[in-house]
N, C-alpha and C. Protein backbone atom coordinates (compact mmCIF):
# COMPACT_ATOMS: atom_id res chain seq x y z
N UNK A 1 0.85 -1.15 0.00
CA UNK A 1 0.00 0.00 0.00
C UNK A 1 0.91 1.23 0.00
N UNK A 2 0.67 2.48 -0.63
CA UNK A 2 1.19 3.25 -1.25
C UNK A 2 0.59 4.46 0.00
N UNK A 3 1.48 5.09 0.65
CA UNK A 3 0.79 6.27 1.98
C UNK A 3 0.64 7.58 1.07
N UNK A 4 1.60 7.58 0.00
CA UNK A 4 1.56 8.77 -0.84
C UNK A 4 0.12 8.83 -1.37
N UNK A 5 -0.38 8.03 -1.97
CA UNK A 5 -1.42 7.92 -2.41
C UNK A 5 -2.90 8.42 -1.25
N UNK A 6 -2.50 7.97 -0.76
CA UNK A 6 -3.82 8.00 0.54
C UNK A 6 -4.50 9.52 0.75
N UNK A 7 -5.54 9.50 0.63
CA UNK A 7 -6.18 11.13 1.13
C UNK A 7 -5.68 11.43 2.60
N UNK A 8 -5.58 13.00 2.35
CA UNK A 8 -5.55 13.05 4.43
C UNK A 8 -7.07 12.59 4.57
N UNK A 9 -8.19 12.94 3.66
CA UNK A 9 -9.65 13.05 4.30
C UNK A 9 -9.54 11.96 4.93
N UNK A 10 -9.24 10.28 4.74
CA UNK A 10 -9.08 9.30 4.97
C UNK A 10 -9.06 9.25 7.02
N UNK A 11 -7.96 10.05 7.28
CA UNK A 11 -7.63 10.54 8.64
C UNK A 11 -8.46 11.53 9.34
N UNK A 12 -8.83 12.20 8.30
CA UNK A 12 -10.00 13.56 9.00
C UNK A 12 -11.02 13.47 9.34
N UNK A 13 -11.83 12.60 8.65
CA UNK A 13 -13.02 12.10 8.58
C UNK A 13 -13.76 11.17 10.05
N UNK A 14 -12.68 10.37 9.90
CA UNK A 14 -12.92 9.22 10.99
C UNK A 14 -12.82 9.89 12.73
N UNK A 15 -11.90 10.80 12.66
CA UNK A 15 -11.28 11.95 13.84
C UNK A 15 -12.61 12.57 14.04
N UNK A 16 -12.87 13.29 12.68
CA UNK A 16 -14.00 14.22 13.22
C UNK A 16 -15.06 13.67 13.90
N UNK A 17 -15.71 12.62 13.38
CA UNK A 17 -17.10 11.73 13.48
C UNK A 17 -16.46 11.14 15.02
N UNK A 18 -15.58 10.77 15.40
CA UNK A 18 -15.41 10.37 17.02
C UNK A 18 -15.41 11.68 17.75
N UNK A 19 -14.77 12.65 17.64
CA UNK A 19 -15.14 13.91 18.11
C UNK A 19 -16.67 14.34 18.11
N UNK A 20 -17.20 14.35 17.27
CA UNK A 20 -18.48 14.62 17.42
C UNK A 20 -19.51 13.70 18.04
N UNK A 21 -19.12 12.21 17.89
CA UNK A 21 -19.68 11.21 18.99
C UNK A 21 -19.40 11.29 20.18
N UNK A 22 -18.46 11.84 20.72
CA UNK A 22 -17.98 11.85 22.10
C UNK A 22 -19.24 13.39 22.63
N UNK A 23 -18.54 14.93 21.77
CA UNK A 23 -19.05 15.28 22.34
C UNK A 23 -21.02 15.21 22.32
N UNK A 24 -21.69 14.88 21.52
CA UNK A 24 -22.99 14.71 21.52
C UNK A 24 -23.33 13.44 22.73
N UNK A 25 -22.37 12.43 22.84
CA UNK A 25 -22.52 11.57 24.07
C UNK A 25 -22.62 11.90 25.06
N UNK A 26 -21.38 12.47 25.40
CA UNK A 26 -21.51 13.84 26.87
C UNK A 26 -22.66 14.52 26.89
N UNK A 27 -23.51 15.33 26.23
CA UNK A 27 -24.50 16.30 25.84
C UNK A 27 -25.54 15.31 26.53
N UNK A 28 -25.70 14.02 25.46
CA UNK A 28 -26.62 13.02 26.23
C UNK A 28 -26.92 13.04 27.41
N UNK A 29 -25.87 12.86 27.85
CA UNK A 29 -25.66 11.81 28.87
C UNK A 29 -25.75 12.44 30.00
N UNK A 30 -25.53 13.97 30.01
CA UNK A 30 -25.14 15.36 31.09
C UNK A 30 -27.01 15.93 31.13
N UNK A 31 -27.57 15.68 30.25
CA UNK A 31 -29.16 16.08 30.03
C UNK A 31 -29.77 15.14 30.53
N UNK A 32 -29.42 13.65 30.72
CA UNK A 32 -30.10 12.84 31.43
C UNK A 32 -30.01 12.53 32.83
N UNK A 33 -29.45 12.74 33.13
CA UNK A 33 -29.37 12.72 34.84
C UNK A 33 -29.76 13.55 35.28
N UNK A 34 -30.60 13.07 36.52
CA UNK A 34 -31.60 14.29 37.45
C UNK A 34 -30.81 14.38 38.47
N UNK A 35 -30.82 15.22 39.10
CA UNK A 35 -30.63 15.82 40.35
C UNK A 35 -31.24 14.90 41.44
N UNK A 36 -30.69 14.42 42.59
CA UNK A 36 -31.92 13.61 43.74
C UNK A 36 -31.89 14.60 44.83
N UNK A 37 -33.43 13.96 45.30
CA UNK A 37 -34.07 15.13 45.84
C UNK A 37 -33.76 14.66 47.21
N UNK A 38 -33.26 15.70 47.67
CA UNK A 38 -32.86 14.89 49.09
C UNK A 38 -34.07 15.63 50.09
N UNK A 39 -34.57 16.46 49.56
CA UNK A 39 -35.39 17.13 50.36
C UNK A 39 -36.46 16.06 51.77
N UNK A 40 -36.68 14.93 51.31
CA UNK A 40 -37.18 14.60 52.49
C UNK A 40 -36.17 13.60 53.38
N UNK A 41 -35.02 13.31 52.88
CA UNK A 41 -33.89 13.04 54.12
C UNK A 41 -33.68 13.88 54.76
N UNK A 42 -33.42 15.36 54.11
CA UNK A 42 -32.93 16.55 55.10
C UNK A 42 -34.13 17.42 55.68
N UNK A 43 -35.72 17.03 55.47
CA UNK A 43 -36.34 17.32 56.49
C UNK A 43 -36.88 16.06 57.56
N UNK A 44 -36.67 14.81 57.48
CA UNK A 44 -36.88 13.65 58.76
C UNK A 44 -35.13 13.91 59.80
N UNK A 45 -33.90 14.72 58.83
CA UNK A 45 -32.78 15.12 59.79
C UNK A 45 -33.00 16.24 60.46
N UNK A 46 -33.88 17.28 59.86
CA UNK A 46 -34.05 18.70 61.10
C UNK A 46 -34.75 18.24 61.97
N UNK A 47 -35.98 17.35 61.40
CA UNK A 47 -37.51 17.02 62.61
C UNK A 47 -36.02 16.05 63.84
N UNK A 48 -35.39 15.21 63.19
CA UNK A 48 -34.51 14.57 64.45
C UNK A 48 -33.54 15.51 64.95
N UNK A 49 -32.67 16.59 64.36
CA UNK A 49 -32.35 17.75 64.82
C UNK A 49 -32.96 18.31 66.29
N UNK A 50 -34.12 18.62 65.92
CA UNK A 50 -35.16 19.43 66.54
C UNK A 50 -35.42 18.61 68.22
N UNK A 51 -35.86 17.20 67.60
CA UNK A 51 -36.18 16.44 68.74
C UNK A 51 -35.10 16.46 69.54
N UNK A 52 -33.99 16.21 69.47
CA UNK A 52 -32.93 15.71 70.18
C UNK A 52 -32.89 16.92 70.91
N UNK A 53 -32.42 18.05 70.05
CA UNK A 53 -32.28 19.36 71.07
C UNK A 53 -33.62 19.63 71.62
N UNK A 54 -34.73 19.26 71.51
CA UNK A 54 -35.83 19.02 73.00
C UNK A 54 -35.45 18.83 74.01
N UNK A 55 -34.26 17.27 73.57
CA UNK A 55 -34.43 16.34 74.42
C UNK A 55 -33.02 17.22 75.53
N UNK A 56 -32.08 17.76 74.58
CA UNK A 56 -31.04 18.05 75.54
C UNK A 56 -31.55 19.71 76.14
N UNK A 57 -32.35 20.52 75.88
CA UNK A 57 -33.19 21.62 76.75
C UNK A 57 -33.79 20.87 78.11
N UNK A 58 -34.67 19.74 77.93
CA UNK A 58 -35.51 19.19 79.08
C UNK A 58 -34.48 18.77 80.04
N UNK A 59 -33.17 17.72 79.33
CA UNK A 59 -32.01 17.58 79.95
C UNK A 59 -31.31 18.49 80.78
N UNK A 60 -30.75 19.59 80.53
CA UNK A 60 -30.05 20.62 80.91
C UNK A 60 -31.23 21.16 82.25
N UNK A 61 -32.56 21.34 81.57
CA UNK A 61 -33.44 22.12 82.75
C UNK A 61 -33.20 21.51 84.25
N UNK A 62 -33.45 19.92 83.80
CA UNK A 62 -33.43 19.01 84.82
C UNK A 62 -32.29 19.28 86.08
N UNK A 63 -31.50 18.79 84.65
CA UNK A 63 -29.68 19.19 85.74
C UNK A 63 -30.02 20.70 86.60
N UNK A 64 -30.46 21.99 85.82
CA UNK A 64 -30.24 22.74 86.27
C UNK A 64 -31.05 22.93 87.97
N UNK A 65 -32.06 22.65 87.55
CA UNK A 65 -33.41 22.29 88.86
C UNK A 65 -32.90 21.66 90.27
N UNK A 66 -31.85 20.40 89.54
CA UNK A 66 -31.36 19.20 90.71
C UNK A 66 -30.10 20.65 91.19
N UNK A 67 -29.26 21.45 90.77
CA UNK A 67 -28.00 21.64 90.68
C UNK A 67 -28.16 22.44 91.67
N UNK A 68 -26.95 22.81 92.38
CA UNK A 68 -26.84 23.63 93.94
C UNK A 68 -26.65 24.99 93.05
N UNK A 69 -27.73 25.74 94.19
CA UNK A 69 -27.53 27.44 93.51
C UNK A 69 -26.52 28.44 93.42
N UNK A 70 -25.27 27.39 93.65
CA UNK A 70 -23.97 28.27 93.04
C UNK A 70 -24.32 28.79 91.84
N UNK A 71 -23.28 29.83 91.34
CA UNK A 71 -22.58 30.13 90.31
C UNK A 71 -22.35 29.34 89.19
N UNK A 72 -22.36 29.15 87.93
CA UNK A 72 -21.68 28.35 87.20
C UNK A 72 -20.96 28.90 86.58
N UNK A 73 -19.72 27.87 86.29
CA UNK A 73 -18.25 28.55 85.61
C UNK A 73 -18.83 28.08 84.29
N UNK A 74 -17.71 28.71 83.40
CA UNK A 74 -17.46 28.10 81.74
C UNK A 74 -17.53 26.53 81.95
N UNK A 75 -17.31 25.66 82.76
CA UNK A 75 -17.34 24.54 82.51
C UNK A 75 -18.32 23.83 81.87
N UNK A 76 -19.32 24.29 82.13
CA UNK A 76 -20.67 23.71 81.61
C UNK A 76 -21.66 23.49 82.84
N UNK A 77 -22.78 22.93 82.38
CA UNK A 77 -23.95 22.32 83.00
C UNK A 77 -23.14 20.84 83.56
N UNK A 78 -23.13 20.40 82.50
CA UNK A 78 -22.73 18.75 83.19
C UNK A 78 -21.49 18.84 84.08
N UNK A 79 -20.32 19.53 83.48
CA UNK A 79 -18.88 19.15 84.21
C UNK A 79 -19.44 19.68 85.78
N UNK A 80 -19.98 20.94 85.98
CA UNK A 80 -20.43 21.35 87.43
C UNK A 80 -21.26 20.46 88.08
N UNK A 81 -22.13 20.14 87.12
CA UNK A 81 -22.98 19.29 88.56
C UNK A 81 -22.34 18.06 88.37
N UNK A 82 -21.75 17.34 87.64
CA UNK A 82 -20.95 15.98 88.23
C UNK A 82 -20.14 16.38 89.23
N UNK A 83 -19.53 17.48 89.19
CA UNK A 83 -18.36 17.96 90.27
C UNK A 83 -19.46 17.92 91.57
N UNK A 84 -20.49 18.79 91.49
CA UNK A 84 -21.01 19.03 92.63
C UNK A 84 -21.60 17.87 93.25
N UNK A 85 -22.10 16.73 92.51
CA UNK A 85 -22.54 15.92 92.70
C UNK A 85 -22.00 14.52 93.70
N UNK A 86 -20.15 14.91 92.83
CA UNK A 86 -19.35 13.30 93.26
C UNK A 86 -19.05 14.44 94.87
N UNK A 87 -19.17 15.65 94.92
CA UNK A 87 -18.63 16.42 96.32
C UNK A 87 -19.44 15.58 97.49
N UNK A 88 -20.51 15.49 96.88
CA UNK A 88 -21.86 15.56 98.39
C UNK A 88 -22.30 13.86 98.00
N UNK A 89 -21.77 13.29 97.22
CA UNK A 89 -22.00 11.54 97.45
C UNK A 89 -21.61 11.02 98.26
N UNK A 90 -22.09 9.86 98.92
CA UNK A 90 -21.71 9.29 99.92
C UNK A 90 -20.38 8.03 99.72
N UNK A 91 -19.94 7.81 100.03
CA UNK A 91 -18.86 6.82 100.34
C UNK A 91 -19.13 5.61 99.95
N UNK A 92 -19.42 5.00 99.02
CA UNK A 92 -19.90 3.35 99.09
C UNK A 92 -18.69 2.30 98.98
N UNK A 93 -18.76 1.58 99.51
CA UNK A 93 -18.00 0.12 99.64
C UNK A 93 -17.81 -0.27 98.01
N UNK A 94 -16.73 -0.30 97.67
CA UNK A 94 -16.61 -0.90 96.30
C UNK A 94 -16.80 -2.62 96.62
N UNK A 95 -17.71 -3.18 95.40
CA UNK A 95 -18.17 -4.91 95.30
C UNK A 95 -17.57 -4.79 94.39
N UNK A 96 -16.19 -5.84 94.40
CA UNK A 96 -15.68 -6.63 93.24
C UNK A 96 -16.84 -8.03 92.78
N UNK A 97 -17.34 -8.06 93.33
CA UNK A 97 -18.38 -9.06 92.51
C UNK A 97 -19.22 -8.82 91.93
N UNK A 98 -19.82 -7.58 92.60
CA UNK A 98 -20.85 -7.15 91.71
C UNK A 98 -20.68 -6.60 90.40
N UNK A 99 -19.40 -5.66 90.27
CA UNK A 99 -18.93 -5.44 89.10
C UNK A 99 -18.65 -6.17 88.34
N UNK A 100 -18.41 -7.82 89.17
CA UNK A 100 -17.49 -8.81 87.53
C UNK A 100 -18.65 -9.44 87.25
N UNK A 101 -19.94 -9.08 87.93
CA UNK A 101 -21.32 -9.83 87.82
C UNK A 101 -21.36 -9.49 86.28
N UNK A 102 -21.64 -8.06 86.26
CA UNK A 102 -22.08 -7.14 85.08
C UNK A 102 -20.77 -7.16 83.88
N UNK A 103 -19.83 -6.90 84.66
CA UNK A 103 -18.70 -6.57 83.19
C UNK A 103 -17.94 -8.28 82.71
N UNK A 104 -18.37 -9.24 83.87
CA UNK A 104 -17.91 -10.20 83.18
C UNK A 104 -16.16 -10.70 83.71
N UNK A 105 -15.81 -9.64 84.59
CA UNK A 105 -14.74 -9.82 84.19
C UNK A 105 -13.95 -9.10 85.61
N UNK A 106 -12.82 -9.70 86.29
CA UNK A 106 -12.52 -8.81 87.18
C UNK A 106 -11.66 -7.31 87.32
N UNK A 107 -12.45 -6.51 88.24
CA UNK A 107 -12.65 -5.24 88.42
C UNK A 107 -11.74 -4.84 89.76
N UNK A 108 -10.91 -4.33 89.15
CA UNK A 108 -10.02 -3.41 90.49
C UNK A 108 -10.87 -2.15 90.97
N UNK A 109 -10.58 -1.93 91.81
CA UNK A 109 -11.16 -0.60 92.88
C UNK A 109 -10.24 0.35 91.83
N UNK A 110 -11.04 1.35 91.61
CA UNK A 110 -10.04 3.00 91.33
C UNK A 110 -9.21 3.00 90.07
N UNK A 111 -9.63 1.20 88.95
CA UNK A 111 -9.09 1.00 87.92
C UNK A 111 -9.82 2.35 86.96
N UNK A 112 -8.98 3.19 86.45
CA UNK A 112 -9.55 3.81 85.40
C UNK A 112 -9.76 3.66 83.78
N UNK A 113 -9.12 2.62 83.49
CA UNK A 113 -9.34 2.20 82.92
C UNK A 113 -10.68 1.59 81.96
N UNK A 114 -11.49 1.73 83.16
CA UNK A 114 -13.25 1.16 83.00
C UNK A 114 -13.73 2.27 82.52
N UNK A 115 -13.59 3.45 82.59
CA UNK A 115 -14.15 4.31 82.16
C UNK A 115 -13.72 4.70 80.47
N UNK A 116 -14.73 4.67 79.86
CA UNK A 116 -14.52 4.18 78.82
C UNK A 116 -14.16 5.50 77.74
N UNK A 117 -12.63 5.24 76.50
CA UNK A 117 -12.11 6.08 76.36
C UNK A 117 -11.01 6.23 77.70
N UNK A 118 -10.64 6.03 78.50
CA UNK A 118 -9.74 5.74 78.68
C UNK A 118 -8.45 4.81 79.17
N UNK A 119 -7.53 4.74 78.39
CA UNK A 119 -6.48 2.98 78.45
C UNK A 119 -4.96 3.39 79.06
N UNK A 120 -4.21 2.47 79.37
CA UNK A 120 -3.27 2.48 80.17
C UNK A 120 -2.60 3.92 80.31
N UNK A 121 -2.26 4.56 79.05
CA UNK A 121 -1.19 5.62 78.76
C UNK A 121 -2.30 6.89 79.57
N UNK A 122 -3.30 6.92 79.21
CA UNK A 122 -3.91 8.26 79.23
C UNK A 122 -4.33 8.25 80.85
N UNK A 123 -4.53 6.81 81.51
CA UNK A 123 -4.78 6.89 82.99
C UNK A 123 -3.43 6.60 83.85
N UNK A 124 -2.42 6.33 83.08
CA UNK A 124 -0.99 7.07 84.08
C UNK A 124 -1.23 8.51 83.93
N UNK A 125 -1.73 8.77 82.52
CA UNK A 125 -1.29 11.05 82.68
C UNK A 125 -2.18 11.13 83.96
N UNK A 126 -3.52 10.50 84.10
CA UNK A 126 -4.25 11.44 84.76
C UNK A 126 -3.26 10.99 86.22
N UNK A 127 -3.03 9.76 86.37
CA UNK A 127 -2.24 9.42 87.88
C UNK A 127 -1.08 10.49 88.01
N UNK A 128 -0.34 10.78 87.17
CA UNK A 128 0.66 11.93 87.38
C UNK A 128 0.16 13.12 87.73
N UNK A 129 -0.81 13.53 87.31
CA UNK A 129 -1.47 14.82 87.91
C UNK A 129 -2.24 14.36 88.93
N UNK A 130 -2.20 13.12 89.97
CA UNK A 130 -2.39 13.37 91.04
C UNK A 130 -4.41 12.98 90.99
N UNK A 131 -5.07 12.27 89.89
CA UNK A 131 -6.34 11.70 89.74
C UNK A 131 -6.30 10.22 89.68
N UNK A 132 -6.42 9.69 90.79
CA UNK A 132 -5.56 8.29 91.25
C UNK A 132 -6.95 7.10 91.44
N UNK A 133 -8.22 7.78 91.31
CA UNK A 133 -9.46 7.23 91.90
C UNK A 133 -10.49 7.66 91.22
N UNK A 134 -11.45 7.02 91.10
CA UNK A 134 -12.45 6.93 90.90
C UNK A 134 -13.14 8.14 90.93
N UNK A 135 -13.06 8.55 92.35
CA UNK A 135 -14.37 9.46 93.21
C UNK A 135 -13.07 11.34 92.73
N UNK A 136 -11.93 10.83 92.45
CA UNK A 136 -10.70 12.14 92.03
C UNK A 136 -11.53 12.38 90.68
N UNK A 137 -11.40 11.58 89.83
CA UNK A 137 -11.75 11.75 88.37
C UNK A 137 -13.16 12.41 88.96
N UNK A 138 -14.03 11.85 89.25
CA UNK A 138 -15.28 12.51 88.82
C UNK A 138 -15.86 14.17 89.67
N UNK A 139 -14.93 14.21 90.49
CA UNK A 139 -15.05 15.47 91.27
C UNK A 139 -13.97 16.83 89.81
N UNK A 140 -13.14 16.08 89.02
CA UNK A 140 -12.28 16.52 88.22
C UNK A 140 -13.01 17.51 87.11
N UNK A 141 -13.00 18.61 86.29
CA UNK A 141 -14.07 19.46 85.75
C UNK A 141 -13.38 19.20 84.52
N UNK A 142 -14.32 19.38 83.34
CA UNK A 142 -13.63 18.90 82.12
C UNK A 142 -12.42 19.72 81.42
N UNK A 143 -12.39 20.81 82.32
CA UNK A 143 -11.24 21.75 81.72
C UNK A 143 -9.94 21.08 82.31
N UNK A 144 -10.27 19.95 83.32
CA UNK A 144 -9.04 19.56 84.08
C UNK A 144 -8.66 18.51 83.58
N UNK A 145 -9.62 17.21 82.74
CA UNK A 145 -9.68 16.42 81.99
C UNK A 145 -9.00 16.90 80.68
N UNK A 146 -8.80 18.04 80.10
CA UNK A 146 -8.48 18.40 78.80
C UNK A 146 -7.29 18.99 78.91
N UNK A 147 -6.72 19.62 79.87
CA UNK A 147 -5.56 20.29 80.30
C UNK A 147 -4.60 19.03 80.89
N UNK A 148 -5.28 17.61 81.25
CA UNK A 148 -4.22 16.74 81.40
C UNK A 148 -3.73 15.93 80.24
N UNK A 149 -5.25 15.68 79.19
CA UNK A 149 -4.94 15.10 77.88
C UNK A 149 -3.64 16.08 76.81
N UNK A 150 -4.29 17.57 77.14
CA UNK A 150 -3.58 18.32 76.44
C UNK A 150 -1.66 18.06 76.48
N UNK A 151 -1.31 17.42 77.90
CA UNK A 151 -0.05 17.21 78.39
C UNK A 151 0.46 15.99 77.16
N UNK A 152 -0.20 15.44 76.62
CA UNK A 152 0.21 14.41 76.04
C UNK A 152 0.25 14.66 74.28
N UNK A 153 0.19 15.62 74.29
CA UNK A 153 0.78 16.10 73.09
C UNK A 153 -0.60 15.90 71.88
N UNK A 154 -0.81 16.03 70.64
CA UNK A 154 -1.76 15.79 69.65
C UNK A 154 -1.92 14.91 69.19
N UNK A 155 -1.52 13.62 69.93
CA UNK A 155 -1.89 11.83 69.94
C UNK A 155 -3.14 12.30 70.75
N UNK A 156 -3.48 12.84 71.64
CA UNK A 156 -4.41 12.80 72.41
C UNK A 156 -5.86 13.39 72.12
N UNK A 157 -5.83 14.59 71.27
CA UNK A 157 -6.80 15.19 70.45
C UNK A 157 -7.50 14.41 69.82
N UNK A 158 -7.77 13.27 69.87
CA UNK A 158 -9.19 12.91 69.50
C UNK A 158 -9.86 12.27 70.68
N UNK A 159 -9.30 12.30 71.54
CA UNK A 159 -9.97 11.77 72.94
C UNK A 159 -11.05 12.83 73.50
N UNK A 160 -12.15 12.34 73.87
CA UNK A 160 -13.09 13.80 74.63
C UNK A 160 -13.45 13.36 75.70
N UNK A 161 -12.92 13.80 77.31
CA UNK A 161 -13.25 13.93 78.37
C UNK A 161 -14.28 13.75 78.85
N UNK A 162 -15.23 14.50 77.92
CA UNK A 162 -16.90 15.21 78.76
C UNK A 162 -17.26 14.11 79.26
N UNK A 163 -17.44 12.82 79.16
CA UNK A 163 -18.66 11.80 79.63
C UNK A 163 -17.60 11.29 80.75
N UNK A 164 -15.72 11.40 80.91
CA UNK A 164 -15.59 10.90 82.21
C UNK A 164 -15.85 10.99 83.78
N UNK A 165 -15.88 12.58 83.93
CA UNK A 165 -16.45 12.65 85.25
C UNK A 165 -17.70 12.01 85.42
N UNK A 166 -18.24 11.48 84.61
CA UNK A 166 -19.71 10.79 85.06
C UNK A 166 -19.68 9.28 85.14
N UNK A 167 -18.80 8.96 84.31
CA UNK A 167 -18.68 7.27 84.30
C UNK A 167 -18.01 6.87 85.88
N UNK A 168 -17.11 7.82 85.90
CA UNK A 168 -16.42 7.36 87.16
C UNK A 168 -17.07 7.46 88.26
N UNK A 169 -18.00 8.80 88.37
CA UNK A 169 -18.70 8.88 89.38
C UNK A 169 -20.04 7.55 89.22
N UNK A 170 -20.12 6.71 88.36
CA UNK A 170 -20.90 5.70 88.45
C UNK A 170 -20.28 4.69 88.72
N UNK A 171 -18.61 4.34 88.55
CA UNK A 171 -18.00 3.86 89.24
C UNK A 171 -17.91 3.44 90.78
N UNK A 172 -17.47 4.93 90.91
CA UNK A 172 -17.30 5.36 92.65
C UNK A 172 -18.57 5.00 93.37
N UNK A 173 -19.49 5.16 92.50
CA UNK A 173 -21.35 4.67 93.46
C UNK A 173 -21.33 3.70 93.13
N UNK A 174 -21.02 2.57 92.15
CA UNK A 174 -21.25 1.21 92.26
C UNK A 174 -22.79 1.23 91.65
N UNK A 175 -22.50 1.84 90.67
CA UNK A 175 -23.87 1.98 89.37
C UNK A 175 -23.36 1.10 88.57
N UNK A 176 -22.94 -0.59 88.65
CA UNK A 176 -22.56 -0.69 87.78
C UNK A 176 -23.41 -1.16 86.41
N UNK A 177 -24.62 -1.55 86.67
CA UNK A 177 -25.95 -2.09 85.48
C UNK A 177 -25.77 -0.68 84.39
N UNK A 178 -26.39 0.32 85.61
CA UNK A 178 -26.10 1.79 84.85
C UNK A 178 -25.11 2.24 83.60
N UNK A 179 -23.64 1.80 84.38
CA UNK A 179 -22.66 2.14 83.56
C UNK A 179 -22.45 0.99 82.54
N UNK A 180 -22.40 -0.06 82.52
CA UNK A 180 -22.50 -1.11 81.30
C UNK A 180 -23.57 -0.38 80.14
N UNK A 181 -25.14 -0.18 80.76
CA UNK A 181 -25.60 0.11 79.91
C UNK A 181 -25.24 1.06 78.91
N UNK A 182 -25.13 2.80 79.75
CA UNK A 182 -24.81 3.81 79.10
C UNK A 182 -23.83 3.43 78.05
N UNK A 183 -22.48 2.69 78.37
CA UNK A 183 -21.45 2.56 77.09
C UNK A 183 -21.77 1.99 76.03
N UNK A 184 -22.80 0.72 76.86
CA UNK A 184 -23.23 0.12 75.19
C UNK A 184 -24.43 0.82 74.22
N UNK A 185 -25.25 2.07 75.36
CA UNK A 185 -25.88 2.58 74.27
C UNK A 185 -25.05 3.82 73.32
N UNK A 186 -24.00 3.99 73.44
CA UNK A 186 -22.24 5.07 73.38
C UNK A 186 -21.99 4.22 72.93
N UNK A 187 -22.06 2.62 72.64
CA UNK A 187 -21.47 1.66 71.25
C UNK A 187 -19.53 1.94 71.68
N UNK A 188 -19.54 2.58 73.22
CA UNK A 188 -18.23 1.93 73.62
C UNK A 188 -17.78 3.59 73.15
N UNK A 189 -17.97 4.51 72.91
CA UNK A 189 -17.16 5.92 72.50
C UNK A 189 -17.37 6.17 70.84
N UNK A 190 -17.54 4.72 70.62
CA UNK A 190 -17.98 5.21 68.85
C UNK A 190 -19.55 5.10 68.45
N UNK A 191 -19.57 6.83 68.39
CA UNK A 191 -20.99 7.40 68.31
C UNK A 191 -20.96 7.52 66.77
């Protein structure tokens, strides 16, 4: 076969007609797809929006109603009244049985570990600053919880405090049905 001979049209032709199939394909294909309407996922997410923050207004009122008529700091609603709360609790006898009833498994006194979200490394920090117990942690305000995590550099930044002063103080009372439950409805910290 002879190339001298050959038309360019030969080459032009075939180029153009795929060019023009491609773009009229695109054209197609960009005109047929709809848009999805998300509109009623993202109104059954405000109506659950809405509810929940009901639920945490009725929450907060509650706390506030139960809560001693101090002052409240920046800490919050919850970090204060757990503080105020583990202050004026009474003393209970820690049951190692009753705890390994529920968790299955045996339970040291003042292990912090149980409180969930936190494991060996992060409950020596809190033991170095001197939160050695149970009834320490939960009297502890979450700015004190975050200022000890903070010690451990930005390994620690995804850890969040807020729910320990309360676990422990269900600890320290020997809530333990209580506290099993709460974590497993917390799926253990992964919300």
């Amino acid at each position: 076969m002879n190339f001298e001979n050959m038309n360019i049209w030969y080459w032009v032709i075939p180029a153009l007609v795929g060019i023009i199939c491609g773009i009229l394909g695109y054209r197609i294909g960009k005109g047929s797809t709809k848009a999805k309407d998300n509109s009623t996922e993202i109104l059954n997410l405000k109506t659950s929006n809405s509810k929940l923050k009901a639920d945490l207004d009725a929450c907060n009122q509650k706390v506030m109603k139960n809560a001693p008529s101090s002052p409240s700091t920046n800490l919050g609603v919850s970090a204060a009244s757990f503080a105020a709360g583990a202050a004026t609790s009474k003393a209970i006898a820690f049951d190692a049985s009753a705890a390994k009833a529920v968790f299955g498994k045996n339970i040291k006194q003042d292990d912090l570990k149980l409180v969930e979200g936190i494991g060996p490394k992060i409950e020596g920090m809190f033991k170095d600053h001197d939160i050695k117990t149970w009834k320490a942690l939960s009297e502890a305000s979450l700015a004190e919880c975050q200022k000890i995590l903070d010690t451990g550099g930005t390994r620690y930044k995804i850890h969040d405090p807020a729910s320990w002063p309360m676990q422990s103080k269900m600890c320290y009372e020997g809530r333990w049905e209580e506290l099993a439950k709460w974590q497993e409805e917390h799926k253990h910290g992964k919300l």
